[in-house]
N, C-alpha and C. Protein backbone atom coordinates (compact mmCIF):
# COMPACT_ATOMS: atom_id res chain seq x y z
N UNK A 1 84.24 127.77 150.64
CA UNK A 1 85.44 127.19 150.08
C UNK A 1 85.72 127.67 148.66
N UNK A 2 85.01 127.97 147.68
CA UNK A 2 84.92 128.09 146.50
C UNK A 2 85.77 129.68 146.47
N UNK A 3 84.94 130.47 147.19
CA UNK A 3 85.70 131.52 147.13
C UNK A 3 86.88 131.99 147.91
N UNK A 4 87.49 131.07 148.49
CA UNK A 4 88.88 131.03 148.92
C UNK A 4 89.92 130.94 147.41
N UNK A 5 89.28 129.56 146.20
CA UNK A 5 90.28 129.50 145.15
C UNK A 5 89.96 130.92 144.01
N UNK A 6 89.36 131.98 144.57
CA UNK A 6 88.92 133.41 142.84
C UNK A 6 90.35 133.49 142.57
N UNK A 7 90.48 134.11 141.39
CA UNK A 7 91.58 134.56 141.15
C UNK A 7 92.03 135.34 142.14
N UNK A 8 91.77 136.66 142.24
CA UNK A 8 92.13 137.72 142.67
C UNK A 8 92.51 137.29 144.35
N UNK A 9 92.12 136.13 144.97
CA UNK A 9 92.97 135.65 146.23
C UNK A 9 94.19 134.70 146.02
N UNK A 10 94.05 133.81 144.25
CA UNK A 10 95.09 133.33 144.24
C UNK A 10 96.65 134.47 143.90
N UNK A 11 95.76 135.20 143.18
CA UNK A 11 97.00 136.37 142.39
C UNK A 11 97.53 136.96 144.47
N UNK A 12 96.92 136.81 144.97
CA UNK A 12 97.45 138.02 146.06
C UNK A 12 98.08 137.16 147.25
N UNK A 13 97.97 136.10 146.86
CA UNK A 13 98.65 135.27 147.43
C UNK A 13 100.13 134.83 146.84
N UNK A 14 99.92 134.68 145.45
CA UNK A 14 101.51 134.68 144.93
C UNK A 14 102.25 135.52 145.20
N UNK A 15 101.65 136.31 145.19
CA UNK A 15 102.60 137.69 145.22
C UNK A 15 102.89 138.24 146.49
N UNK A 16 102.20 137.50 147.51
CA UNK A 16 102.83 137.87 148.67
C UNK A 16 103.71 136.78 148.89
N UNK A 17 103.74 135.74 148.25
CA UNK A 17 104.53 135.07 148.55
C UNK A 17 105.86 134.84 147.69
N UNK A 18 105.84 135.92 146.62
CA UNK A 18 106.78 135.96 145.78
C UNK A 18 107.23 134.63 145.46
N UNK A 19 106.45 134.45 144.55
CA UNK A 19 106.54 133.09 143.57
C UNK A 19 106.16 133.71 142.22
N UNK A 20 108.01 134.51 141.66
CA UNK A 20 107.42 135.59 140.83
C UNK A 20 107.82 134.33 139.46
N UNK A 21 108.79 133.21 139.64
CA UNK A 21 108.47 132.08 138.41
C UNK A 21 107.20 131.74 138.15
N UNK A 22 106.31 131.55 139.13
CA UNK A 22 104.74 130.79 139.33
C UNK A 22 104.10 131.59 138.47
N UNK A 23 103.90 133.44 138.78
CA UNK A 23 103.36 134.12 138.03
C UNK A 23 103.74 134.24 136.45
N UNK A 24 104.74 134.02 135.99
CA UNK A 24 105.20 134.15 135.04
C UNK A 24 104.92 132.83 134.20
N UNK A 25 104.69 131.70 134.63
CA UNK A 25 104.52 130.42 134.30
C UNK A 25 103.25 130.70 133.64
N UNK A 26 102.22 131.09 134.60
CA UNK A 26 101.08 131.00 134.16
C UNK A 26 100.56 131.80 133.12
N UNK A 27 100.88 133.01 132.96
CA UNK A 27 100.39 133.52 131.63
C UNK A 27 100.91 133.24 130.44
N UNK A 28 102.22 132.36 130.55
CA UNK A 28 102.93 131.92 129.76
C UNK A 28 102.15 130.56 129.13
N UNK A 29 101.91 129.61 130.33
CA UNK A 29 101.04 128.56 129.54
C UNK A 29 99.86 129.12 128.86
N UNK A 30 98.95 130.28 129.17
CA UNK A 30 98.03 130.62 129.02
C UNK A 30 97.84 130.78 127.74
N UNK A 31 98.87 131.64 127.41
CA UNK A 31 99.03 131.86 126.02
C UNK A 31 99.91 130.92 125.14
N UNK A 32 100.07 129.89 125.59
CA UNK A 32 100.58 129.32 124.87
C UNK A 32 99.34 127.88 124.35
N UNK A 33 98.38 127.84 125.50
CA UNK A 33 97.45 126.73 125.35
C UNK A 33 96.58 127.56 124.05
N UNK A 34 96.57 128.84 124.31
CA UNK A 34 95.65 129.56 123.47
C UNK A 34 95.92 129.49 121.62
N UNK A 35 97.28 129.52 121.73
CA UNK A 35 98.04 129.35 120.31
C UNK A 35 98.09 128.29 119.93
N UNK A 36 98.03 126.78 120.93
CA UNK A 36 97.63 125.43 120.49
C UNK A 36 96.08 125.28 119.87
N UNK A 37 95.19 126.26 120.76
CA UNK A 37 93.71 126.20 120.68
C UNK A 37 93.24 126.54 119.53
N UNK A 38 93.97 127.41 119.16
CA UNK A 38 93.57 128.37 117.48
C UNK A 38 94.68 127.78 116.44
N UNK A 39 95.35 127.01 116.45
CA UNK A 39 96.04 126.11 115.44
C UNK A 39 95.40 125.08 115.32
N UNK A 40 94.83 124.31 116.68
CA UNK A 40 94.39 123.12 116.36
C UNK A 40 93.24 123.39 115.45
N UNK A 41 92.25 124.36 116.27
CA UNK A 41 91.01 124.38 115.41
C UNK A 41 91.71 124.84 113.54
N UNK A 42 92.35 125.58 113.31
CA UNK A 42 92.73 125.29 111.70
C UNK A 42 92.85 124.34 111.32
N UNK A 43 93.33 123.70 111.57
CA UNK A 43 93.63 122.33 111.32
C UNK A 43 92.53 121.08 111.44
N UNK A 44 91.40 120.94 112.32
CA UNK A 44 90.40 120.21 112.22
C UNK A 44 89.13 121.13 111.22
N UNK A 45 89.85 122.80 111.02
CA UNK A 45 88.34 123.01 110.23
C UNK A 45 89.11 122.52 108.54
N UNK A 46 90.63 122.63 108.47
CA UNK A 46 91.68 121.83 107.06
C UNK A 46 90.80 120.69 106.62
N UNK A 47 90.85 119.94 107.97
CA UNK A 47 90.82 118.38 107.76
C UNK A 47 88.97 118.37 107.45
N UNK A 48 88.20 119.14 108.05
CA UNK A 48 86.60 118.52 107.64
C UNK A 48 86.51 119.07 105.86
N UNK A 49 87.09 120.17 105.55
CA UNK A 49 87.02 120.47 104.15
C UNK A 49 87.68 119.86 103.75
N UNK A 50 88.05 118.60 103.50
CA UNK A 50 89.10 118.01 102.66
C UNK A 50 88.12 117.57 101.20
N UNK A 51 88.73 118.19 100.16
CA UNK A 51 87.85 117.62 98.78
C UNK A 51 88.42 116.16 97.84
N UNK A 52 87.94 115.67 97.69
CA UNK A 52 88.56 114.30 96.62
C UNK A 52 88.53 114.54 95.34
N UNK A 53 89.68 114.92 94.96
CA UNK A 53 89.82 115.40 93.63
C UNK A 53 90.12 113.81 92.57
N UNK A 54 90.23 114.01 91.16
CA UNK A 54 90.71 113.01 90.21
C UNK A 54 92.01 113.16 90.49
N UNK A 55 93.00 111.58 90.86
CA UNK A 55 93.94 111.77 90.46
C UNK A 55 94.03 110.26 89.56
N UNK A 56 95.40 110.59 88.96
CA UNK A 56 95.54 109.43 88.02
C UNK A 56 97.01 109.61 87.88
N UNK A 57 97.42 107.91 87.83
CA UNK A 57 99.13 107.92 88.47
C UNK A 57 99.24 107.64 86.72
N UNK A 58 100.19 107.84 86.27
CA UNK A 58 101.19 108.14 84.88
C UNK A 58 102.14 107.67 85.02
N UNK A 59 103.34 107.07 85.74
CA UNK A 59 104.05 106.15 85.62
C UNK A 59 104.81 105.76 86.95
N UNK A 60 105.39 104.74 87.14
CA UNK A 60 105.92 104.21 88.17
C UNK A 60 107.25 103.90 88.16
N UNK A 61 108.09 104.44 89.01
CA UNK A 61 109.60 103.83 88.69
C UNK A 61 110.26 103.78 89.89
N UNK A 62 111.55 103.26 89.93
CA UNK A 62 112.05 103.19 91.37
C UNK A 62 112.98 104.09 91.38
N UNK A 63 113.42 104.80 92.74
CA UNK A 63 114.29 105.76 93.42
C UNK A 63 115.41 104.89 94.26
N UNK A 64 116.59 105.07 94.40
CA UNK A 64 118.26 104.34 94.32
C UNK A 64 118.29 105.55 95.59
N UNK A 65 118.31 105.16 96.89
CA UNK A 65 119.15 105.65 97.83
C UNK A 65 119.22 104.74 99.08
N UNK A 66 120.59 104.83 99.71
CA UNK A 66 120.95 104.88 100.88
C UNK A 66 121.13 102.68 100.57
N UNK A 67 121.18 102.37 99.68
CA UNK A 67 121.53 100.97 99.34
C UNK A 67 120.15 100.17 99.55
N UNK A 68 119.12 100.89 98.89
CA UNK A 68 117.88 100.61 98.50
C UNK A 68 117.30 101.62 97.63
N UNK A 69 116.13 100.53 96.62
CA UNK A 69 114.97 101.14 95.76
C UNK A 69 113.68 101.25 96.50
N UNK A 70 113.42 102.47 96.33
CA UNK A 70 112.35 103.19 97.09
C UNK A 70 111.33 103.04 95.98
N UNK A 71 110.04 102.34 95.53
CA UNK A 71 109.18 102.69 94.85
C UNK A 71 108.67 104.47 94.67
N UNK A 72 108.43 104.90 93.61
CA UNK A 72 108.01 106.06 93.14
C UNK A 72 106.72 106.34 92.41
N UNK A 73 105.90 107.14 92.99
CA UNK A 73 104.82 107.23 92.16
C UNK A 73 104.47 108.46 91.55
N UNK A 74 104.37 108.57 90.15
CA UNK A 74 104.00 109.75 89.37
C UNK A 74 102.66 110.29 89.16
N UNK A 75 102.18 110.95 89.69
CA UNK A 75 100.36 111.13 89.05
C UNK A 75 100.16 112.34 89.00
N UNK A 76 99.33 112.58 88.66
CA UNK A 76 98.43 113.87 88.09
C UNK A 76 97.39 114.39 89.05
N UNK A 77 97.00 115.23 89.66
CA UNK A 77 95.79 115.52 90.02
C UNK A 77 95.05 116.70 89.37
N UNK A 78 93.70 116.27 89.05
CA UNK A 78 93.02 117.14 88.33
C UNK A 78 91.28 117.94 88.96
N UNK A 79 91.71 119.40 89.22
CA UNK A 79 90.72 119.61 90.09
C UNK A 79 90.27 120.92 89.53
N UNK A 80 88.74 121.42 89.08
CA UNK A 80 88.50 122.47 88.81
C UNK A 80 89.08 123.31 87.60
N UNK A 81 89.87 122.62 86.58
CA UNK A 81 90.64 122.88 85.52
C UNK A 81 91.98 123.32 85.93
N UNK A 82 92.26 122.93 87.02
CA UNK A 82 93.78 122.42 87.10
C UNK A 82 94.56 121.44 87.42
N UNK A 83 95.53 121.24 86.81
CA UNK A 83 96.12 120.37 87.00
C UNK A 83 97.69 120.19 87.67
N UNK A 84 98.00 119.47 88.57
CA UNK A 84 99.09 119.49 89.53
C UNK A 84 99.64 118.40 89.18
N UNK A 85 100.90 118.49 89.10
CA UNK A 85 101.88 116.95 88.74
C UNK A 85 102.90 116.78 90.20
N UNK A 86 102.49 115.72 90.57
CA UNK A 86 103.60 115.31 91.48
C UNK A 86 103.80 114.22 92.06
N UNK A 87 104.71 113.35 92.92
CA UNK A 87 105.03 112.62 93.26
C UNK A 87 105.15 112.17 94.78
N UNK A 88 105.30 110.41 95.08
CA UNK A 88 105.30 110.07 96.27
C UNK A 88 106.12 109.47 96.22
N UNK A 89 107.08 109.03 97.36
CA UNK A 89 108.30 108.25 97.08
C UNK A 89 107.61 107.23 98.47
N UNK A 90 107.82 105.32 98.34
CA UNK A 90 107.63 105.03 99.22
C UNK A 90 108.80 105.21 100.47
N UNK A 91 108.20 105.17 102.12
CA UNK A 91 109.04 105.51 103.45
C UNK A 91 110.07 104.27 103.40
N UNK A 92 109.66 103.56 103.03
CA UNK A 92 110.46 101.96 103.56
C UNK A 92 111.58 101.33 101.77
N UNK A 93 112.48 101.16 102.22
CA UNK A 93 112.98 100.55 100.27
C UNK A 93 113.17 99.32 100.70
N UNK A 94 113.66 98.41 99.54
CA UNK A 94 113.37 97.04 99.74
C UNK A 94 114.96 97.02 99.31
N UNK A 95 115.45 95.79 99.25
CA UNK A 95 116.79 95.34 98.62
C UNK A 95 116.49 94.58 96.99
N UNK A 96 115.87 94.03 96.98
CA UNK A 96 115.57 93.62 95.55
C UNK A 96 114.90 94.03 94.90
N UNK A 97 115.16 94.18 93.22
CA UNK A 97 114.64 95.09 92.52
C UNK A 97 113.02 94.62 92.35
N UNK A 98 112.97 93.30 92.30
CA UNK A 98 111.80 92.57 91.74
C UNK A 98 110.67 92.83 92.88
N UNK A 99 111.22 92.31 94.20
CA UNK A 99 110.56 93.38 95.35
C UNK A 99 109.84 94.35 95.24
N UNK A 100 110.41 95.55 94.92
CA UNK A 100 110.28 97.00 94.74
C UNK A 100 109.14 97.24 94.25
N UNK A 101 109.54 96.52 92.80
CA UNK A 101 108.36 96.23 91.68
C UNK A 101 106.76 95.92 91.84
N UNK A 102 107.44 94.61 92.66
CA UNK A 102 106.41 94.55 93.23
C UNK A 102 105.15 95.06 94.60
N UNK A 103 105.87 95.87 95.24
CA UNK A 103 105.37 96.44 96.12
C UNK A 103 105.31 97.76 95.68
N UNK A 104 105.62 98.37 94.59
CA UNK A 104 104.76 99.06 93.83
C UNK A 104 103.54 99.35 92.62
N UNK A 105 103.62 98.03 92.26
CA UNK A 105 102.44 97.77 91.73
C UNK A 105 101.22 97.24 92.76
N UNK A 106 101.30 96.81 93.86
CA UNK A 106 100.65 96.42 94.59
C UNK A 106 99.84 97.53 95.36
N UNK A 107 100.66 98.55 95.56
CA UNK A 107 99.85 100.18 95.85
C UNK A 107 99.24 100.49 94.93
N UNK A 108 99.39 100.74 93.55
CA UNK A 108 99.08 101.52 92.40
C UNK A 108 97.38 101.85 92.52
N UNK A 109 96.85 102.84 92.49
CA UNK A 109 95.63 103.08 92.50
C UNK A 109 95.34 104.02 91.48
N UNK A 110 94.15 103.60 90.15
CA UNK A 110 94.01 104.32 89.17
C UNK A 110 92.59 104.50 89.22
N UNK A 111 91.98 105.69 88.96
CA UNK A 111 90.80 106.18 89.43
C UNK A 111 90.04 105.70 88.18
């Protein structure tokens, strides 16, 4: 039974049966699982090197869109004698300012 499914009886079977989408399908996923296979692994060897650098937030203010304040956070990160400045805006805004305020001081994390 085993060697009824080898390749070389499935390939000669498509093709006698002209199932020339089928053939085409398959090297197509093939290479396409392969380009998932070698992205993913970048990406889990990204994620095990991840380093924890110093950061330290420098000021906090709110961002005005779409008929909400979005908390904003300013910080610094400092790694190896450099230093990177940048920002996070929170996903969700609130309607009141005092809100805002407060649900940005409530994140604030200072190293």
């Amino acid at each position: 039974m085993p060697s009824y499914f080898s390749c070389a009886r499935i390939k000669h079977h498509l093709a006698k049966e002209k199932n020339f989408i089928v053939i085409v399908i398959i090297p197509f996923c093939c290479i396409f699982g392969f380009v998932l296979l070698l992205t993913g692994s970048q990406e889990l060897h990204k994620s095990s090197t991840f380093v924890i650098h110093e950061c330290q937030v420098k000021t906090i203010d709110l961002k005005f869109g779409a008929g909400k304040l979005y908390p904003r956070w300013n910080f610094t990160v400092l790694h190896e004698n450099q230093r990177i400045d940048d920002f996070v805006i929170a996903s969700t805004g609130l309607t009141s300012e005092s809100d805002a305020w407060s649900e940005a001081h409530k994140y604030e994390v200072i190293n």
